[in-house]
Protein backbone atom coordinates (compact mmCIF):
# COMPACT_ATOMS: atom_id res chain seq x y z
CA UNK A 1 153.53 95.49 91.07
CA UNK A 2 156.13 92.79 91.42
CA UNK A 3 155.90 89.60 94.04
CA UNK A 4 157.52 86.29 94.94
CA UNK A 5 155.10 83.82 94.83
CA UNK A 6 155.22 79.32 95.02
CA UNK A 7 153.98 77.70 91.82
CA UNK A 8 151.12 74.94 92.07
CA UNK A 9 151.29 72.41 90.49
CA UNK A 10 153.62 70.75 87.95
CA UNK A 11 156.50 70.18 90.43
CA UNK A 12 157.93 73.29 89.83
CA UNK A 13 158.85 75.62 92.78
CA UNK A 14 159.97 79.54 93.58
CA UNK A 15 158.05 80.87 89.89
CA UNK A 16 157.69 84.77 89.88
CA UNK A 17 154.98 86.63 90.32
CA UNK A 18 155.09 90.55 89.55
CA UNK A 19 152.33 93.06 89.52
CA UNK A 20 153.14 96.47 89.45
CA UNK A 21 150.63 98.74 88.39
CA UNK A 22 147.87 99.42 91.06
CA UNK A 23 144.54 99.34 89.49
CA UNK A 24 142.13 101.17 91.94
CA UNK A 25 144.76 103.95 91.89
CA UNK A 26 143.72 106.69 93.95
CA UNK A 27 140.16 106.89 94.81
CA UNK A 28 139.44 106.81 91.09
CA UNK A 29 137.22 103.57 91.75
CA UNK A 30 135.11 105.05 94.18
CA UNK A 31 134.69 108.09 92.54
CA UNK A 32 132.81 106.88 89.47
CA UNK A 33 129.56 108.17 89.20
CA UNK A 34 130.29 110.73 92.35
CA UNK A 35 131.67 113.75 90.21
CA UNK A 36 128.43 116.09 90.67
CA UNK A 37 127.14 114.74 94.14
CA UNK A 38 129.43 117.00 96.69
CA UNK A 39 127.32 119.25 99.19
CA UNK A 40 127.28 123.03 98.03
CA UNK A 41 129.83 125.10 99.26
CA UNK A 42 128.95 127.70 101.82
CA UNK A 43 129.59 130.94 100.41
CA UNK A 44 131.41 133.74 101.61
CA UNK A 45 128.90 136.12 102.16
CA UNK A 46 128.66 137.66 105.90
CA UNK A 47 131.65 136.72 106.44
CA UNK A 48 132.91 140.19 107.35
CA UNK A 49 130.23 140.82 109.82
CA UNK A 50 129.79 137.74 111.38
CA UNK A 51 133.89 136.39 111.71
CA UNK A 52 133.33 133.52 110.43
CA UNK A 53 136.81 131.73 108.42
CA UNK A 54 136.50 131.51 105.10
CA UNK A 55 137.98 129.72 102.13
CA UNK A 56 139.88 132.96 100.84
CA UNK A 57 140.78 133.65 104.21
CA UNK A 58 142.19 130.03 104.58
CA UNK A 59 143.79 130.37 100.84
CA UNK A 60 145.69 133.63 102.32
CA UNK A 61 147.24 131.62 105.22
CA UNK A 62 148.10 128.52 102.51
CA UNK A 63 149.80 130.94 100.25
CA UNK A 64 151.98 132.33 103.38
CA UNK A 65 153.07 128.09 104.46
CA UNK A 66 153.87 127.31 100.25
CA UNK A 67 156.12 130.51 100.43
CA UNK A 68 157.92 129.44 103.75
CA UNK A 69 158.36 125.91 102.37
CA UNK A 70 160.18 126.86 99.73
CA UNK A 71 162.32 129.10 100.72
CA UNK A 72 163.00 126.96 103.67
CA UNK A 73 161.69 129.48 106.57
CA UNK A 74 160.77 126.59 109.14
CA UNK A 75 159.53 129.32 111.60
CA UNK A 76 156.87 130.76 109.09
CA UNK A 77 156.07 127.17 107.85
CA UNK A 78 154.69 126.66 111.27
CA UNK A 79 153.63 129.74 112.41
CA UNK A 80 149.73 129.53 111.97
CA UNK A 81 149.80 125.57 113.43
CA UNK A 82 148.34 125.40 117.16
CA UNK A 83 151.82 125.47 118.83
CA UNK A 84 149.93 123.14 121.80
CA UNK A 85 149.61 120.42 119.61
CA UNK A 86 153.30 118.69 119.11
CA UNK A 87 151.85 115.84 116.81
CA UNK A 88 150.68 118.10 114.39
CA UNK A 89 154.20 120.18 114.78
CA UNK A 90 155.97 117.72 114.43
CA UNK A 91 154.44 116.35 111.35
CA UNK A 92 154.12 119.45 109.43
CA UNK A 93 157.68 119.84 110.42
CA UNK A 94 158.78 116.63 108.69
CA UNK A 95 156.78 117.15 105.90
CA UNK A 96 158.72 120.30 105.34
CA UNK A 97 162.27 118.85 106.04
CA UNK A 98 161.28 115.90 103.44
CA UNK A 99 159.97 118.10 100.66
CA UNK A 100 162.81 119.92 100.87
CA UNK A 101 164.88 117.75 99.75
CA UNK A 102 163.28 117.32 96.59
CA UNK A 103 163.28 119.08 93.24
CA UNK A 104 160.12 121.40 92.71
CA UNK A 105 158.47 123.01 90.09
CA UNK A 106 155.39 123.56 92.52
CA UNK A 107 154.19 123.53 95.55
CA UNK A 108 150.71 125.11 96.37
CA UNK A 109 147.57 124.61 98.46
CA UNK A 110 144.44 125.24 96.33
CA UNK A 111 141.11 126.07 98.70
CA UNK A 112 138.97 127.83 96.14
CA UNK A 113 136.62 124.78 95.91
CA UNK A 114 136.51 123.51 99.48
CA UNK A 115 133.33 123.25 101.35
CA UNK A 116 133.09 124.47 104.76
CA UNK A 117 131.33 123.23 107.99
CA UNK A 118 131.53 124.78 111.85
CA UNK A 119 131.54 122.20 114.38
CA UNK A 120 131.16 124.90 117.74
CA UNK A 121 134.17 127.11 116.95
CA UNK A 122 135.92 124.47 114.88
CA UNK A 123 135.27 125.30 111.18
CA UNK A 124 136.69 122.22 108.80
CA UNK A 125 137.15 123.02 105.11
CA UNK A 126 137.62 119.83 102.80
CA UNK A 127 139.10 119.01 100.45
CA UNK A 128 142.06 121.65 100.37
CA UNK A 129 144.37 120.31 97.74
CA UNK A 130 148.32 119.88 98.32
CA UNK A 131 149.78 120.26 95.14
CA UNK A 132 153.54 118.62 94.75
CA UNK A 133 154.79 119.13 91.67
CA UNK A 134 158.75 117.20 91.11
CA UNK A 135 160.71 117.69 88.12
CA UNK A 136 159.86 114.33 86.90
CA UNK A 137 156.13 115.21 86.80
CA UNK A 138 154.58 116.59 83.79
CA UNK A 139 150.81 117.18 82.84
CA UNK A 140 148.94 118.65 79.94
CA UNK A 141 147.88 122.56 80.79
CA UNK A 142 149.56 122.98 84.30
CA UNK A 143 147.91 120.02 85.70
CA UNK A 144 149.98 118.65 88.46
CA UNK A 145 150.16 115.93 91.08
CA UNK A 146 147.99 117.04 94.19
CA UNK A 147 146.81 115.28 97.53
CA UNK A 148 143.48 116.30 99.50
CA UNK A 149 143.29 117.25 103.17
CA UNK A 150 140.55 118.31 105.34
CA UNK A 151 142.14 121.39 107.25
CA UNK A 152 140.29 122.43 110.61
CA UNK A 153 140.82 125.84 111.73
CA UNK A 154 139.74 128.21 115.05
CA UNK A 155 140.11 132.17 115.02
CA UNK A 156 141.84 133.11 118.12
CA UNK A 157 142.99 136.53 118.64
CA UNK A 158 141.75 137.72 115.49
CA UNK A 159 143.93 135.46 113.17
CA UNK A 160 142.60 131.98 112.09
CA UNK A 161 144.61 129.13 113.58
CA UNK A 162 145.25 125.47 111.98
CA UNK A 163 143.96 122.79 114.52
CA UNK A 164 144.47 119.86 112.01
CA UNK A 165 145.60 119.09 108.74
CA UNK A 166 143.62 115.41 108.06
CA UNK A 167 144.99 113.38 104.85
CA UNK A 168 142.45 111.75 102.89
CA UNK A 169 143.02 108.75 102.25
CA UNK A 170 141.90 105.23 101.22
CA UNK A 171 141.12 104.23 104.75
CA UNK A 172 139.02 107.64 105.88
CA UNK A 173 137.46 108.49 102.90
CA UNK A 174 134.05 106.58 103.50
CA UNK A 175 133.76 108.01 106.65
CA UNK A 176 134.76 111.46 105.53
CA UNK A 177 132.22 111.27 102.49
CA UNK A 178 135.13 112.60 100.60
CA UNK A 179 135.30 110.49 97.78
CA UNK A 180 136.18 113.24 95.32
CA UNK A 181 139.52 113.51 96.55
CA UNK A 182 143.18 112.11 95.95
CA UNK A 183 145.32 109.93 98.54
CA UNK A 184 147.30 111.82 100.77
CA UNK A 185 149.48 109.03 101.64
CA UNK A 186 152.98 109.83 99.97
CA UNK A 187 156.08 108.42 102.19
CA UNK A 188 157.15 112.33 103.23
CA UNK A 189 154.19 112.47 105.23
CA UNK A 190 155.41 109.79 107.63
CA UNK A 191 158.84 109.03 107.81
CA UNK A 192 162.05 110.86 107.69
CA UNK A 193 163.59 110.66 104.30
CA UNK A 194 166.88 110.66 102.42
CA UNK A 195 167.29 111.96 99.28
CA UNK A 196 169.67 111.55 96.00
CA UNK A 197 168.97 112.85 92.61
CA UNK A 198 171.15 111.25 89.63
CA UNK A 199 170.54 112.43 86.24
CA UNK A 200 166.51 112.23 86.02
CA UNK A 201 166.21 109.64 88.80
CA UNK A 202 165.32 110.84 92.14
CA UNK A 203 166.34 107.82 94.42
CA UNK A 204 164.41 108.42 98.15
CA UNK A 205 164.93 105.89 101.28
CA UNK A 206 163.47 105.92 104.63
CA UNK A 207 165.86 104.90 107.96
CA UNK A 208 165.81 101.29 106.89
CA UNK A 209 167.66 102.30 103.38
CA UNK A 210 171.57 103.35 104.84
CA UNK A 211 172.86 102.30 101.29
CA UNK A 212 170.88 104.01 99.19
CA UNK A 213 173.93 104.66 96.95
CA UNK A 214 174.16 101.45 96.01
CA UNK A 215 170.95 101.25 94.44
CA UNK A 216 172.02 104.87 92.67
CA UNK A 217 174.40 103.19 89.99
CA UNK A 218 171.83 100.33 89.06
CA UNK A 219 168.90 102.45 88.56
CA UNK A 220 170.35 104.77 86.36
CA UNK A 221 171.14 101.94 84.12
CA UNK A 222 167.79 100.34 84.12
CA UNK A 223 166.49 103.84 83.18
CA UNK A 224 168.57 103.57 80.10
CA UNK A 225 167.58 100.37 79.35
CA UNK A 226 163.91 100.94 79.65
CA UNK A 227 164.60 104.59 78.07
CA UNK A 228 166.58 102.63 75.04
CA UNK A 229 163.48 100.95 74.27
CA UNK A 230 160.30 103.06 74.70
CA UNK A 231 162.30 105.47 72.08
CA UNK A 232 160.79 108.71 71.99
CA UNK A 233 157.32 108.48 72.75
CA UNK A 234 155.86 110.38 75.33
CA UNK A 235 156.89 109.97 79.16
CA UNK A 236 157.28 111.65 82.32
CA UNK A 237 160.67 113.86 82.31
CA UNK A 238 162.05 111.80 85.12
CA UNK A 239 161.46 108.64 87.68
CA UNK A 240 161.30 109.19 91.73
CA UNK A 241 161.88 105.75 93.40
CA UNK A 242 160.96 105.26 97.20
CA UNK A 243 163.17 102.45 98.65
CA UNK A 244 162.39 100.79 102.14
CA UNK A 245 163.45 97.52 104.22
CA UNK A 246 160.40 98.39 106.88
CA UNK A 247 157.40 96.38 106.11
CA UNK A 248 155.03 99.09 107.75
CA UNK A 249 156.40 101.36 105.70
CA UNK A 250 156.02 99.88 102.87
CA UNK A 251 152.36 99.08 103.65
CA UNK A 252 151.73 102.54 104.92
CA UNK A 253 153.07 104.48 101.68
CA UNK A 254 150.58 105.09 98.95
CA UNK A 255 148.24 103.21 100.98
CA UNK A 256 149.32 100.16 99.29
CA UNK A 257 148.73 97.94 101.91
CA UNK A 258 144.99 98.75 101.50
CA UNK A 259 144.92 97.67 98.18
CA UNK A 260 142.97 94.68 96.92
CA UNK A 261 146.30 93.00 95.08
CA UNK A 262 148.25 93.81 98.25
CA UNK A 263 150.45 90.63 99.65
CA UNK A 264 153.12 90.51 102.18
CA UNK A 265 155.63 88.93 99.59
CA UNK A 266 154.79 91.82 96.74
CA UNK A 267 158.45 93.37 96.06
CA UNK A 268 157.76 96.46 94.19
CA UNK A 269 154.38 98.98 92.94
CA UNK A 270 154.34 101.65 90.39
CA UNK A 271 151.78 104.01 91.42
CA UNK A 272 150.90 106.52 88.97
CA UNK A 273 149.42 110.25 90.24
CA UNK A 274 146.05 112.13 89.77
CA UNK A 275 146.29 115.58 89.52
CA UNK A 276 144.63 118.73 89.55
CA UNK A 277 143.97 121.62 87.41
CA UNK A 278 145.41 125.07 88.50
CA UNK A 279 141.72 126.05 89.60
CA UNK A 280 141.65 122.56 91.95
CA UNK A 281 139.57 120.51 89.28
CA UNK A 282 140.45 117.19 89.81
CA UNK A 283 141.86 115.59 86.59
CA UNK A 284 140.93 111.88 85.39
CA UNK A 285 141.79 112.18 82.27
CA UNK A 286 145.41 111.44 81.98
CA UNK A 287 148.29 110.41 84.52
CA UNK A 288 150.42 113.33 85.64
CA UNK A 289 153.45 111.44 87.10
CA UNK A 290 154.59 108.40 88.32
CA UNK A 291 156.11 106.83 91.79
CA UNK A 292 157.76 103.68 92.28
CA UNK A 293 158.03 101.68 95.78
CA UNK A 294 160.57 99.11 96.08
CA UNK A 295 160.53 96.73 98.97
CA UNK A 296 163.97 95.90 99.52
CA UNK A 297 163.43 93.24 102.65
CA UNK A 298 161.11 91.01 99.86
CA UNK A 299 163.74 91.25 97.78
CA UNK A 300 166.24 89.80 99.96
CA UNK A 301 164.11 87.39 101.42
CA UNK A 302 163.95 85.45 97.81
CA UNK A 303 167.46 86.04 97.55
CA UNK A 304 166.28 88.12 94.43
CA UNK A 305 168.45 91.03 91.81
CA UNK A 306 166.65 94.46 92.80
CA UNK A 307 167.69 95.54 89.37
CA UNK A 308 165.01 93.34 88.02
CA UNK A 309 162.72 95.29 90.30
CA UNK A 310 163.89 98.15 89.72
CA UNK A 311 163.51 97.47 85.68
CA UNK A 312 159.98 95.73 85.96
CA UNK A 313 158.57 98.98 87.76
CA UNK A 314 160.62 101.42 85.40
CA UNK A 315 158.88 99.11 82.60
CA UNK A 316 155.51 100.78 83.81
CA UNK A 317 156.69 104.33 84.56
CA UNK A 318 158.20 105.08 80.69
CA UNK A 319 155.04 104.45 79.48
CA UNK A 320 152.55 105.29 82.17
CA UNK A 321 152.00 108.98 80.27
CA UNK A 322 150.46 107.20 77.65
CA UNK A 323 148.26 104.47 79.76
CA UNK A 324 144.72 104.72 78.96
CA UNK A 325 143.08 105.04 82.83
CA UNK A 326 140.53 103.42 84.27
CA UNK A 327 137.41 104.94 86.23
CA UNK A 328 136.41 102.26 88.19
CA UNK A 329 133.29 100.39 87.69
CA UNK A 330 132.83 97.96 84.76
CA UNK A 331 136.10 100.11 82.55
CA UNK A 332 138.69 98.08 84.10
CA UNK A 333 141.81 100.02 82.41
CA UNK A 334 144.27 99.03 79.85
CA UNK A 335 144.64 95.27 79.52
CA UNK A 336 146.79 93.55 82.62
CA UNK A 337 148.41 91.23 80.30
CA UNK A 338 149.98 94.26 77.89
CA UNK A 339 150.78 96.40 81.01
CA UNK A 340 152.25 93.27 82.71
CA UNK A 341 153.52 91.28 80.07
CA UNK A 342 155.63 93.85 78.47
CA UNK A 343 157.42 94.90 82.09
CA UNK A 344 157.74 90.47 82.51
CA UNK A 345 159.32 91.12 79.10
CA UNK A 346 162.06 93.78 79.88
CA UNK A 347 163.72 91.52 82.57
CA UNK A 348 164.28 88.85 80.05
CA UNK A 349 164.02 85.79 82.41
CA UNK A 350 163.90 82.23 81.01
CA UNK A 351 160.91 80.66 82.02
CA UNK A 352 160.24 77.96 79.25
CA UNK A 353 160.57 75.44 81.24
CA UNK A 354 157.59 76.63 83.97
CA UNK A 355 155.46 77.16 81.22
CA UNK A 356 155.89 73.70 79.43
CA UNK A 357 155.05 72.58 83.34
CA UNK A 358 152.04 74.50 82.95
CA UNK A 359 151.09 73.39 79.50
CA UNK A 360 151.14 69.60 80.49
CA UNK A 361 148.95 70.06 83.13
CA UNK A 362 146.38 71.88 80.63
CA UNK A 363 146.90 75.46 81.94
CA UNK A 364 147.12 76.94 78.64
CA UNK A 365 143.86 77.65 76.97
CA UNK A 366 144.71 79.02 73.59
CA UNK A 367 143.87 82.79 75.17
CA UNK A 368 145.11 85.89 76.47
CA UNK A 369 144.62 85.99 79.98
CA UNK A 370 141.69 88.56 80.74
CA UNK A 371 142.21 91.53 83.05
CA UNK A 372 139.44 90.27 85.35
CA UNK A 373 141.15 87.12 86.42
CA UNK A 374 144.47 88.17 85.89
CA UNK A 375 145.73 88.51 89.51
CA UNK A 376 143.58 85.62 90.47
CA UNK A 377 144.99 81.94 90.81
CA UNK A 378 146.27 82.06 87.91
CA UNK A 379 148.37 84.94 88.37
CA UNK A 380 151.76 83.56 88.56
CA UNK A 381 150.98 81.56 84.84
CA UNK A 382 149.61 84.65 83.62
CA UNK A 383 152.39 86.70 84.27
CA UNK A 384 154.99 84.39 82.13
CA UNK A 385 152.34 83.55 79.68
CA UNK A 386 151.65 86.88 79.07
CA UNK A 387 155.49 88.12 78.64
CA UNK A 388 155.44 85.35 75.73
CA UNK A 389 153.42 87.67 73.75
CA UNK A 390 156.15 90.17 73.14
CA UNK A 391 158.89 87.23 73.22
CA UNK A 392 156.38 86.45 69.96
CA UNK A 393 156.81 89.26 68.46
CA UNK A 394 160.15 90.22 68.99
CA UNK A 395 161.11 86.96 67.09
CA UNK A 396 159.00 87.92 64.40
CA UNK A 397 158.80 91.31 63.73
CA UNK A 398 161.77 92.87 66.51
CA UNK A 399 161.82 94.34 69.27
CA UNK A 400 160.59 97.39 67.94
CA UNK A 401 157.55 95.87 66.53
CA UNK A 402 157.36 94.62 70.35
CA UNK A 403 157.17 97.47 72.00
CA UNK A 404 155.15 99.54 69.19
CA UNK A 405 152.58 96.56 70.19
CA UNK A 406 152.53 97.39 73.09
CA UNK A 407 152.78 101.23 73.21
CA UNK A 408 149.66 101.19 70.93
CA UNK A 409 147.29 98.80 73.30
CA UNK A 410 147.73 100.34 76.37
CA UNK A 411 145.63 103.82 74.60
CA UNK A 412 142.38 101.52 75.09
CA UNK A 413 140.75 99.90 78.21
CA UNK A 414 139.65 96.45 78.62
CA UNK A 415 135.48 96.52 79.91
CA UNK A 416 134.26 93.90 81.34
CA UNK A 417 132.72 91.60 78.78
CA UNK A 418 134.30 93.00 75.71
CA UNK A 419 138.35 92.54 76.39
CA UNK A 420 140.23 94.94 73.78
CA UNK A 421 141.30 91.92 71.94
CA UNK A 422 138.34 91.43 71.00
CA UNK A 423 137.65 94.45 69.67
CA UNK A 424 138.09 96.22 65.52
CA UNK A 425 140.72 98.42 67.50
CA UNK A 426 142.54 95.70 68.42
CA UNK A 427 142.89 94.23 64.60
CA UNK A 428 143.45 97.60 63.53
CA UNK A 429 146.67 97.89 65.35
CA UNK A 430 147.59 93.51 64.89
CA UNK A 431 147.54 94.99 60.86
CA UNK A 432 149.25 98.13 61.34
CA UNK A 433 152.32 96.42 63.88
CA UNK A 434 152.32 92.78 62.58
CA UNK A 435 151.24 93.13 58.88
CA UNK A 436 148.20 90.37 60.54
CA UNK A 437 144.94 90.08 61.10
CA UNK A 438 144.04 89.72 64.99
CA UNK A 439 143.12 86.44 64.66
CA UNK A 440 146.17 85.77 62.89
CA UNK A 441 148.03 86.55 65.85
CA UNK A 442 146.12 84.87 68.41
CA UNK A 443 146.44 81.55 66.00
CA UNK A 444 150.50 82.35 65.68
CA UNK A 445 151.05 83.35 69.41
CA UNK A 446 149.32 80.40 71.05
CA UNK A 447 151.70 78.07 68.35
CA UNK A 448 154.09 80.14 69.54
CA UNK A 449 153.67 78.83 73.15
CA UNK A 450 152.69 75.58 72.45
CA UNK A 451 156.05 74.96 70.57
CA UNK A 452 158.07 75.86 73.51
CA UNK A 453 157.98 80.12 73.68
């Protein structure tokens, strides 16, 4: 994430701030320690005999809407929607005239692991899983990126009928005791959308975006630059950037607004997806794509380049593949001053002279900054101070050794009371990278910033 923030302190005035990767991503916070405590399922059995909807009978009708979305048959999208209800028409509407727009490689609803309650004649299955797979998602073994719904349903007339199609989402899923889920909160469920696809960018703006051209030319070089760099180590086959000038919108898409680091002058996020395996298992184990959400009315507000933006959040897609994840509780994810650092890094800003401001008024303690207190007060200090660590070793080694570095630390998550640079793993790689012992490094990099960065 990436935000416009005042320095404290030290006289010095409109310092950057940037964040950009969300670390309670998902639900996967919540869901630690939940994996085995959903109610049974209901089982199928009596079905027949009694009328009762059932999962396979709900799968059947999914199947039918996947096949009318992509072929574009609006009338068979919507055919098994209660036709009374024009909100939910509407939406499912929209959601089809967005998706559309993009490039699939799947779309699917998965219902084969959904529990089922009645409610009168009302019979609510969650979680049925959306699965929206772009071309610049990839996943090991057909995993893909998904979103959960509860879907309510009524037999009328002998044919089951779709009352409501809930999202799950950070906000509901307490009250829903649906913590096993993933965030059905993507920007085509809410707003009209254009669309643009250059190269392996696909460039996305709601009504508040009428030049999202503009923004076409500049992306596609940031891609390069950030492409130029991360070499050919693993990464998503493309980037999908969602641009906005509404602040709601903003707020409302990936639920970002919800989010613990959330602030009104953040100007970008890099979400990265949850998937699901073709069965619906929800996978945890490794990031199966990547958004980015620029806010374009932050940007212009600090008179700022988007193209930094744009880079800093492009910084965290290319290597998001290979980002260790975090479950929540005391793992807290790949260290926040790598993941942050190294995008602070790619914009190449000259900041020496906040950070001898800092130093003078004692800010600088000789350490890394830790990924507990990293967005704290601090944050705006960490940020630069921890963009001097590849600035280190880019003047010693190259920027090759830089980004190696860094490529190699994000595989392991900081826990809380044992930060990976503390850790053998940690002087394992300080050897292999910078032909140094860890504490070597620390010793170099903090003379490093003492003597100006």
């Amino acid at each position: 994430m990436r935000q416009r923030e005042r320095q404290q302190g030290g006289g010095v005035c409109g310092g950057w701030s940037r964040r950009s990767v969300l670390l309670t991503t998902g639900l996967a916070a919540t869901v630690a320690g939940c994996g085995k405590s959903e109610r049974p399922k209901l089982q199928d059995q009596g079905s027949q005999s009694t009328g009762e909807p059932t999962a396979a009978g709900l799968q059947s009708l999914l199947n039918r809407r996947a096949e009318a979305l992509q072929k574009g048959d609006e009338a068979a999208f919507l055919a098994d929607l209660n036709q009374s209800d024009d909100k939910l028409v509407k939406q499912q509407k929209l959601l089809l005239e967005n998706l559309r727009k993009f490039k699939l490689t799947t779309f699917r609803y998965i219902a084969g692991q959904t529990n089922v309650r009645s409610e009168g004649e009302v019979y609510r299955f969650m979680p049925v899983h959306e699965v929206v797979q772009l071309t610049a998602d990839d996943g090991p073994g057909g995993v893909a990126p998904a979103a959960s719904y509860r879907y309510s349903v009524v037999r009328r007339d002998g044919r089951l009928v779709i009352t409501e199609i809930l999202p799950i989402t950070r906000a509901n899923a307490k009250e829903l005791n649906a913590f096993n889920a993933l965030e059905a909160d993507a920007p085509w469920l809410h707003t009209p959308l254009t669309v643009q696809h250059v190269d392996n960018v696909t460039l996305v703006g709601d009504a508040s975006v009428s030049d999202l051209q503009r923004f076409a030319d500049a992306t596609r070089s940031e891609v390069r630059t950030v492409e130029s760099l991360w070499g050919d180590r693993l990464r998503f086959p493309g980037y999908v950037l969602f641009f906005t000038r509404d602040e709601e919108n903003f707020k409302n898409s990936f639920s970002v607004g919800l989010a613990g680091n959330y602030k009104p002058t953040i100007e970008g996020f890099q979400i990265p997806q949850y998937g699901v395996r073709q069965n619906g298992d929800i996978y945890r184990d490794q990031y199966v794509g990547s958004r980015v959400l620029v806010n374009l009315k932050t940007i212009a507000r600090f008179d700022d380049d988007p193209r930094r933006v744009i880079r800093h959040e492009l910084a965290h897609s290319v290597g998001a593949r290979l980002t260790t994840l975090s479950p929540g509780g005391w793992v807290l994810g790949a260290p926040t001053w790598a993941v942050e650092g190294y995008a602070r890094w790619t914009e190449q800003i000259n900041e020496r002279g906040y950070i001898a401001s800092q130093l003078a008024s004692g800010a600088f303690k000789g350490r890394l900054p830790t990924s507990q207190d990293f967005y704290g007060d601090a944050m705006t200090f960490n940020y630069a101070l921890a963009s001097t660590v590849f600035y280190f070793i880019e003047r010693k080694k190259g920027r090759s050794a830089a980004v190696e570095f860094y490529a190699s630390v994000i595989k392991y998550n900081d826990t809380e009371g044992t930060p990976v640079a503390e850790t053998p793993i940690f002087n394992a790689i300080c050897k292999r990278v910078l032909g140094m012992t860890s504490s070597a490094f620390t010793q170099q990099w903090a003379s490093f910033v003492r003597n100006g960065a």
